[in-house]
PDB file of N, CA and C in Angstrom:
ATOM      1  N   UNK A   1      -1.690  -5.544  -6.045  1.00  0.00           N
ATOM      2  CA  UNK A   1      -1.914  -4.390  -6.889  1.00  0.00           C
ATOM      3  C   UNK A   1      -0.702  -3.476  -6.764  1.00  0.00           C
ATOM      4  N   UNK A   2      -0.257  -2.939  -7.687  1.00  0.00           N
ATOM      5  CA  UNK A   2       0.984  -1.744  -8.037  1.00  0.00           C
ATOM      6  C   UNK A   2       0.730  -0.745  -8.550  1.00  0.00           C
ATOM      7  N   UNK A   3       0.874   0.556  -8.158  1.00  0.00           N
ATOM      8  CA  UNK A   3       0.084   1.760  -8.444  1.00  0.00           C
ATOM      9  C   UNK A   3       1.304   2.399  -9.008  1.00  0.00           C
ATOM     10  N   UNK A   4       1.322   3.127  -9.978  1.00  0.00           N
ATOM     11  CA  UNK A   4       2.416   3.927 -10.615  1.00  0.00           C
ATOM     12  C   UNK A   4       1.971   4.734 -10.066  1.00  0.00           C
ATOM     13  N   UNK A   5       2.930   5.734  -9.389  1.00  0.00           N
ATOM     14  CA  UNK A   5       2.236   7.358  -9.212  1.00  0.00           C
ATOM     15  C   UNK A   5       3.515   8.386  -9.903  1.00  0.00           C
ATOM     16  N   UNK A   6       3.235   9.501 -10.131  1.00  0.00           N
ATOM     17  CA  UNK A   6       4.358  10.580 -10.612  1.00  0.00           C
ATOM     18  C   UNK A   6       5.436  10.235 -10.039  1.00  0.00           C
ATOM     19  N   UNK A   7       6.564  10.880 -10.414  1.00  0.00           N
ATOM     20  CA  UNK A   7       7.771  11.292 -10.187  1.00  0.00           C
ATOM     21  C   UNK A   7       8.767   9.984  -9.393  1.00  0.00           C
ATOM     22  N   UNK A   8       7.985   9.113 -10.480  1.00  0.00           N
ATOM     23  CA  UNK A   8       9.060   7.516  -9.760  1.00  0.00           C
ATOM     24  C   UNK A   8       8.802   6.856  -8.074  1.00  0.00           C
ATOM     25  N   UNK A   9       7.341   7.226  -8.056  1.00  0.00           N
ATOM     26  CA  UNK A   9       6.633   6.438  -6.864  1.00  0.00           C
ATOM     27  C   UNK A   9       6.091   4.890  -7.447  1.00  0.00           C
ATOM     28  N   UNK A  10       5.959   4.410  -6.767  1.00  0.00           N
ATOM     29  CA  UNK A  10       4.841   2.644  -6.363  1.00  0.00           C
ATOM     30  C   UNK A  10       4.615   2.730  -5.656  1.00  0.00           C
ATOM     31  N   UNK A  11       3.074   2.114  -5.462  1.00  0.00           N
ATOM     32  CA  UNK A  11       2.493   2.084  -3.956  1.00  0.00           C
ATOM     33  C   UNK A  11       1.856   0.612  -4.660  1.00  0.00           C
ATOM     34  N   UNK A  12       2.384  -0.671  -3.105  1.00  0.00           N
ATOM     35  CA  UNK A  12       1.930  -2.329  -3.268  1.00  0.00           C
ATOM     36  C   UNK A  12       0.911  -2.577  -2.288  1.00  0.00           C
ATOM     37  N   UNK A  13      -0.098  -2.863  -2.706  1.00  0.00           N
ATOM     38  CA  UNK A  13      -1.072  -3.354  -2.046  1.00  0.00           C
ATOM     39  C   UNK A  13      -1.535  -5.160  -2.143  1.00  0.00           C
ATOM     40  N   UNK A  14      -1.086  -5.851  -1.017  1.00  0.00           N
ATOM     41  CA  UNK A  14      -0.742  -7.097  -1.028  1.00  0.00           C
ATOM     42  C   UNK A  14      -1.788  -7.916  -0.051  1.00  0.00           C
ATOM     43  N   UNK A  15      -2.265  -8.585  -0.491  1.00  0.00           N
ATOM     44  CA  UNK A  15      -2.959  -9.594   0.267  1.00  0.00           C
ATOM     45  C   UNK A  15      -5.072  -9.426   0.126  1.00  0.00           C
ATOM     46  N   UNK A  16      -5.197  -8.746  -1.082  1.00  0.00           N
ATOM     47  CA  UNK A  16      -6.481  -8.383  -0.936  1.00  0.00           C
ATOM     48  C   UNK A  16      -7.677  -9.366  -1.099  1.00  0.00           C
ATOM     49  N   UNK A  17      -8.641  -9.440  -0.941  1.00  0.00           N
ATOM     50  CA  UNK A  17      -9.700 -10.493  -0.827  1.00  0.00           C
ATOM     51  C   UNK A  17     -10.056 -10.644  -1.979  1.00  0.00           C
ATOM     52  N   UNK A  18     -10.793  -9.400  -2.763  1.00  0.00           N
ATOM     53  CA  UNK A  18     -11.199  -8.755  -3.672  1.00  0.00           C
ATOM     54  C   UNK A  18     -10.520  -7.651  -5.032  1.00  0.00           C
ATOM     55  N   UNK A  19     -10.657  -7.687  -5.530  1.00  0.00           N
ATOM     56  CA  UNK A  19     -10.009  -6.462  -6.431  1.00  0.00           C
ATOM     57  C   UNK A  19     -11.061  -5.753  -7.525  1.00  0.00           C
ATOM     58  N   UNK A  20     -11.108  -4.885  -7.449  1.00  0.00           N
ATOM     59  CA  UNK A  20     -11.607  -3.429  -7.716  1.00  0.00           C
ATOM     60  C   UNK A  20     -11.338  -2.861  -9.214  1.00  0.00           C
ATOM     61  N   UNK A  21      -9.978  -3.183  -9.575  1.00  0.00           N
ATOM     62  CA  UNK A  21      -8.928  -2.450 -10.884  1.00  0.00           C
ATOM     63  C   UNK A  21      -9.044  -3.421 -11.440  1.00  0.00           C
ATOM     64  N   UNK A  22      -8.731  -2.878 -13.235  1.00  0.00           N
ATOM     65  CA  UNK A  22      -7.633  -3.680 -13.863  1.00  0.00           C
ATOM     66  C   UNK A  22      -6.365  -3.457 -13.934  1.00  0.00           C
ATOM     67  N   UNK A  23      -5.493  -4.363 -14.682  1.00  0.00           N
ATOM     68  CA  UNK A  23      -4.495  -4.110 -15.390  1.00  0.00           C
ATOM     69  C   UNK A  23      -4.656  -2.612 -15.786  1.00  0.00           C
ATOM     70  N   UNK A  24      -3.603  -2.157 -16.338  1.00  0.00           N
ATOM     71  CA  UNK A  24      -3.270  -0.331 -16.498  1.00  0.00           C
ATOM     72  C   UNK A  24      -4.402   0.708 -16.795  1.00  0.00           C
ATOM     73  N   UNK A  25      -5.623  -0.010 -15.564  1.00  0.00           N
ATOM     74  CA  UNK A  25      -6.490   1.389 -15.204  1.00  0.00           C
ATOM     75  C   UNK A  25      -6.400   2.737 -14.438  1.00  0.00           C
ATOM     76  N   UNK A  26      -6.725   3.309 -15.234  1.00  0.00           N
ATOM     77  CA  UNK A  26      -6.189   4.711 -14.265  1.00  0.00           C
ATOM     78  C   UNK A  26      -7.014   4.640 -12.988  1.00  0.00           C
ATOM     79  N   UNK A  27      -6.428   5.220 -12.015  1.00  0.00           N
ATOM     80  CA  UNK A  27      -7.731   5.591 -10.981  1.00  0.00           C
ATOM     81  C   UNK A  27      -7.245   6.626 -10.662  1.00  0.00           C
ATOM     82  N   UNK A  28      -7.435   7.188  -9.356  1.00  0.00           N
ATOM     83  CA  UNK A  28      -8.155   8.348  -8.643  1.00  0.00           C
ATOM     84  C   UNK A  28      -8.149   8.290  -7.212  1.00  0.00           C
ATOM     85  N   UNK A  29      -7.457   9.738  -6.812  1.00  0.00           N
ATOM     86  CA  UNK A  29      -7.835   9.675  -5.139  1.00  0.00           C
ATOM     87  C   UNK A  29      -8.780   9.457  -4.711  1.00  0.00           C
ATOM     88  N   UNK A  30      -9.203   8.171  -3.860  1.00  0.00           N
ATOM     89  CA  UNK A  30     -10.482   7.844  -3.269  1.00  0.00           C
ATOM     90  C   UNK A  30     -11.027   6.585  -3.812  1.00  0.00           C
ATOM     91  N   UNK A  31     -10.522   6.432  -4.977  1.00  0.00           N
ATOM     92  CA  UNK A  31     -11.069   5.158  -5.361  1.00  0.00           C
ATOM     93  C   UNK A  31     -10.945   3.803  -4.724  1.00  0.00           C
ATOM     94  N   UNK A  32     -12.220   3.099  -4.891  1.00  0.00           N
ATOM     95  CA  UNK A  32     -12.054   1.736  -4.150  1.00  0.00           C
ATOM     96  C   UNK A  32     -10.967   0.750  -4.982  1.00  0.00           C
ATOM     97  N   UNK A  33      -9.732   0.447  -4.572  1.00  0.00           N
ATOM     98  CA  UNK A  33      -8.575  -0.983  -5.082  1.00  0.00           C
ATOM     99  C   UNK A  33      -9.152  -2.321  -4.991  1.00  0.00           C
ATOM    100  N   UNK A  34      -9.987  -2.767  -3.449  1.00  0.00           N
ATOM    101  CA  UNK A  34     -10.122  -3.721  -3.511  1.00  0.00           C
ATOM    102  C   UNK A  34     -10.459  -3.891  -1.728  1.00  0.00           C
ATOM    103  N   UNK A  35     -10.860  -5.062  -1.368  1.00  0.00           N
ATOM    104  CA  UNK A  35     -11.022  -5.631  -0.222  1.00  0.00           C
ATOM    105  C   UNK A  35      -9.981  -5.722   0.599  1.00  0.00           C
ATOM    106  N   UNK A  36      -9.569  -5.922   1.756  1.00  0.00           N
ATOM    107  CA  UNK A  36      -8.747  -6.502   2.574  1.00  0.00           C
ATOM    108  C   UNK A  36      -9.318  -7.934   2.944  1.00  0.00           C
ATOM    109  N   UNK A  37      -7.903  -9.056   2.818  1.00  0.00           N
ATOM    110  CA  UNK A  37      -8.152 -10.401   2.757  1.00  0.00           C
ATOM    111  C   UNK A  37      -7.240 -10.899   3.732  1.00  0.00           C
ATOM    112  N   UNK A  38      -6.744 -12.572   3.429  1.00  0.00           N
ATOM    113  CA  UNK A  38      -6.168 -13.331   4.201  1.00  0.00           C
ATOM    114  C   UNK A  38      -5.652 -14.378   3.209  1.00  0.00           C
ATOM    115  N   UNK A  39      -4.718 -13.978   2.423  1.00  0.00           N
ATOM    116  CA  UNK A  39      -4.159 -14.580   0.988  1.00  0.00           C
ATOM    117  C   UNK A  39      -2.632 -14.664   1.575  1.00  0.00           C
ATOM    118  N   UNK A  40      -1.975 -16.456   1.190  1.00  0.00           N
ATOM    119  CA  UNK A  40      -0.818 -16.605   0.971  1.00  0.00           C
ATOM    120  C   UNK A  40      -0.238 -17.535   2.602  1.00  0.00           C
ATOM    121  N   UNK A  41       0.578 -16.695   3.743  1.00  0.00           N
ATOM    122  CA  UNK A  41       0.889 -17.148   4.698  1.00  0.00           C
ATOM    123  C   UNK A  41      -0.123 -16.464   5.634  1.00  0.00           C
ATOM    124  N   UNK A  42      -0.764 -15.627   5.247  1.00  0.00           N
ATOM    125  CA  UNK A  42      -1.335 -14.957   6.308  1.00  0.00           C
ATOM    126  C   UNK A  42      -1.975 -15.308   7.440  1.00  0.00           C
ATOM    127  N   UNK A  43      -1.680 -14.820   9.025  1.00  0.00           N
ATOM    128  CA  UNK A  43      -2.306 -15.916  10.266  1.00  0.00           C
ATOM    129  C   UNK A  43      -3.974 -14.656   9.788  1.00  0.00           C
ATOM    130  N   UNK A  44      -3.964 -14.110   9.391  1.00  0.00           N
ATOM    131  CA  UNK A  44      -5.053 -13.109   9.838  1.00  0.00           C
ATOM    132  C   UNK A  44      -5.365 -12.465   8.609  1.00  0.00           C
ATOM    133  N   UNK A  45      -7.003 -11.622   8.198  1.00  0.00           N
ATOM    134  CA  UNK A  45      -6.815 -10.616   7.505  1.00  0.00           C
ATOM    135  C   UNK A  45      -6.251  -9.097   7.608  1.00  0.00           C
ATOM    136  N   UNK A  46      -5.558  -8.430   6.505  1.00  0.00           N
ATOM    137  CA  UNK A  46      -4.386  -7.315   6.699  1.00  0.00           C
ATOM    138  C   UNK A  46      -4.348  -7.222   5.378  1.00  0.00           C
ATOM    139  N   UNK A  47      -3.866  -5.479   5.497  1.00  0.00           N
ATOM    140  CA  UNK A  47      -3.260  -5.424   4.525  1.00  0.00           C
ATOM    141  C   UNK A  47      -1.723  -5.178   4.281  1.00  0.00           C
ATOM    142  N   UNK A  48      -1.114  -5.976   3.360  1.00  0.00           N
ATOM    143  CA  UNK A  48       0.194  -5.068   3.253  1.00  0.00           C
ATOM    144  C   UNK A  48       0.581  -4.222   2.485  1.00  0.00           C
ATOM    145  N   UNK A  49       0.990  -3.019   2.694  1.00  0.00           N
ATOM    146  CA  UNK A  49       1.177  -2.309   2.158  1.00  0.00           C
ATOM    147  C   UNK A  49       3.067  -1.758   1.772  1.00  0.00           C
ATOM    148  N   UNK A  50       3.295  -1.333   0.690  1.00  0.00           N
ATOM    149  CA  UNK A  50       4.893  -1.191   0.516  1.00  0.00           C
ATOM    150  C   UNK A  50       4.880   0.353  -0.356  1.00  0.00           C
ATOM    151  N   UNK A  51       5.756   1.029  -0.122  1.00  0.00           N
ATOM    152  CA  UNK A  51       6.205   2.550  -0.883  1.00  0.00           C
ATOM    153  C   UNK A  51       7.299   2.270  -1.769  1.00  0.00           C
ATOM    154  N   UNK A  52       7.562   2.153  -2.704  1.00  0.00           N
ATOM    155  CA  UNK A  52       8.770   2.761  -3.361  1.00  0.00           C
ATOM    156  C   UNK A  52       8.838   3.567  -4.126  1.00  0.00           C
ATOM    157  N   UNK A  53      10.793   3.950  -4.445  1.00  0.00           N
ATOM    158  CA  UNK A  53      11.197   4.980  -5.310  1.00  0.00           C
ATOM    159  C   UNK A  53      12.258   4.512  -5.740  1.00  0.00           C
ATOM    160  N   UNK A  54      11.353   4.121  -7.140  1.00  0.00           N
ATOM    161  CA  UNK A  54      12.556   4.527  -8.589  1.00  0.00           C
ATOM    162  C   UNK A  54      12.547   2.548  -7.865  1.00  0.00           C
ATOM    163  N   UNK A  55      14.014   1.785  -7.857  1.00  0.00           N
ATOM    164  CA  UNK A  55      14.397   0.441  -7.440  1.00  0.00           C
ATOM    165  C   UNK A  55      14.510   0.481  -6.253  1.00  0.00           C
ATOM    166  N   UNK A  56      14.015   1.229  -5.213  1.00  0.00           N
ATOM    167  CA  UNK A  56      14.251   1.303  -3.412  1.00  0.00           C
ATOM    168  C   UNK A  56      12.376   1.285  -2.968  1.00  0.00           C
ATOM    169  N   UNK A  57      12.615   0.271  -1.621  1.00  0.00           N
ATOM    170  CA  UNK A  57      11.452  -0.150  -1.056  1.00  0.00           C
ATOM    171  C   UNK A  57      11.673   1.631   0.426  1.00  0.00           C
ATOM    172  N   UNK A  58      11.242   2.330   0.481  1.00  0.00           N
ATOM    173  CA  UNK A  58      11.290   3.163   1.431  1.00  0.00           C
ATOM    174  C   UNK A  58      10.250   3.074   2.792  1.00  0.00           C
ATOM    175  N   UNK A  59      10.689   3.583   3.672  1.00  0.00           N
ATOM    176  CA  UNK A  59       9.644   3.436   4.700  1.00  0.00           C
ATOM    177  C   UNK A  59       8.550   5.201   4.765  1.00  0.00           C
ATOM    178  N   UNK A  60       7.161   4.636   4.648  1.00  0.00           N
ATOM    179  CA  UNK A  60       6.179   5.795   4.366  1.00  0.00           C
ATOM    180  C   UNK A  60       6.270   6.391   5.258  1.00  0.00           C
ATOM    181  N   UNK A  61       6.575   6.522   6.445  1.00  0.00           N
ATOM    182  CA  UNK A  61       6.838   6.854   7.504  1.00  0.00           C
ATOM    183  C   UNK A  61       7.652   8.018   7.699  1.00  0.00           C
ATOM    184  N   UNK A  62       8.182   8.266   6.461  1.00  0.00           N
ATOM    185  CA  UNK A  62       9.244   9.143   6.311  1.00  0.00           C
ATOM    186  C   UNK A  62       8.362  10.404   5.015  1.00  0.00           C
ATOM    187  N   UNK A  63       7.374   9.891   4.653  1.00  0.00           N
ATOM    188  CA  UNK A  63       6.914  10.549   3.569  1.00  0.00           C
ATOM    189  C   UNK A  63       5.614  10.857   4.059  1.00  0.00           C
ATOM    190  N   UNK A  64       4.671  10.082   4.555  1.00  0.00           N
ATOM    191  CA  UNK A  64       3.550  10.410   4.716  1.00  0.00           C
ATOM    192  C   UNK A  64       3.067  10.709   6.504  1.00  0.00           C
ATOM    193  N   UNK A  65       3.473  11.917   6.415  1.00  0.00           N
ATOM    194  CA  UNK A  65       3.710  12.242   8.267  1.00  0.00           C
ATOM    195  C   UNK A  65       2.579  11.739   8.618  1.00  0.00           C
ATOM    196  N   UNK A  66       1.247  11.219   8.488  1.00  0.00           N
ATOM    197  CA  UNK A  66       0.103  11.086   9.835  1.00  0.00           C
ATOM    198  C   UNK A  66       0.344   9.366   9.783  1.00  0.00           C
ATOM    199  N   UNK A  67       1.338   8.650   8.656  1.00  0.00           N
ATOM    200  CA  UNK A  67       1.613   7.421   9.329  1.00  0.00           C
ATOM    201  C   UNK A  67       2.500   7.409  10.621  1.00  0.00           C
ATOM    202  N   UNK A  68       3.448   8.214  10.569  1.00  0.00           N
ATOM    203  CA  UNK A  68       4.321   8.719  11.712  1.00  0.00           C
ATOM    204  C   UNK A  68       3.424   8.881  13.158  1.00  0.00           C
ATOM    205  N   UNK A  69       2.813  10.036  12.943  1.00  0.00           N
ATOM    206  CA  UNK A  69       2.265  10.529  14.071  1.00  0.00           C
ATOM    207  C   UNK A  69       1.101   9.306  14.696  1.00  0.00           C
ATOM    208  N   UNK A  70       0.768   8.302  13.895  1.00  0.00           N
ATOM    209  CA  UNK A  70      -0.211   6.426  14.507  1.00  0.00           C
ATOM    210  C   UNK A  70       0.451   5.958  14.538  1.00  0.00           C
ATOM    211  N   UNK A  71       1.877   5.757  14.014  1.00  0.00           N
ATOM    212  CA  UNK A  71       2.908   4.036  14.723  1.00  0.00           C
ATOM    213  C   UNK A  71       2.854   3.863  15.934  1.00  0.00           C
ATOM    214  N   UNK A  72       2.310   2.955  16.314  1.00  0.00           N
ATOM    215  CA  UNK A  72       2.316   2.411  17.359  1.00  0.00           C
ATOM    216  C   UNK A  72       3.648   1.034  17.839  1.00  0.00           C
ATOM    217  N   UNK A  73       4.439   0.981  16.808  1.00  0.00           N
ATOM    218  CA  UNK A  73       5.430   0.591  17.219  1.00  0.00           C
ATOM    219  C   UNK A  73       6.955   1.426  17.271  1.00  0.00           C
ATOM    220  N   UNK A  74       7.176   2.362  17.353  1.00  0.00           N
ATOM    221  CA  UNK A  74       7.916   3.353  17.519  1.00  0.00           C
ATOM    222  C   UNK A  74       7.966   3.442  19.407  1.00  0.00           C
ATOM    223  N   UNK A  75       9.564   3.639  19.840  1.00  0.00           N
ATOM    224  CA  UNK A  75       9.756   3.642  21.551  1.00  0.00           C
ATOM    225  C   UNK A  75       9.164   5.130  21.163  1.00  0.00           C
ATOM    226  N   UNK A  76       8.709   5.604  22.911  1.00  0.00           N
ATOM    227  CA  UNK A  76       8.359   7.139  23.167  1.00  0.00           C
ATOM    228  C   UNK A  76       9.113   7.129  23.964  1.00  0.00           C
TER     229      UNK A  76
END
């Protein structure tokens, strides 16, 4: 799934069990996308998730501070 959002965002939601949307339905903060699955190479179910802007894959980490403040792979 690929979410257009304002001002030259995407948000990829990859690997789902289930799906929720169509093709160019609008949705809504809160709305259900879909299941988390185990589609493709996957050893496990997960989701993947990807940010971009404009033709650049960015790390959310940089945008959405309370992913920051749970990485658990970041040195302390």
């Amino acid at each position: 799934v690929i979410i257009s959002h304002p001002l030259g965002y995407f948000t990829v939601y990859s690997h789902c069990d289930s799906l929720f949307v169509d093709e160019r339905m609008k949705i809504y903060k809160g709305d259900v996308i879909g299941t988390v699955g185990q589609t493709g190479k996957a050893s496990a179910p997960h989701l993947h998730f990807e940010l971009w802007y404009n033709d650049s894959i960015i790390d959310p980490r940089n945008i959405i501070n309370k992913y920051g403040d749970l990485d658990v792979s970041k040195e302390w």
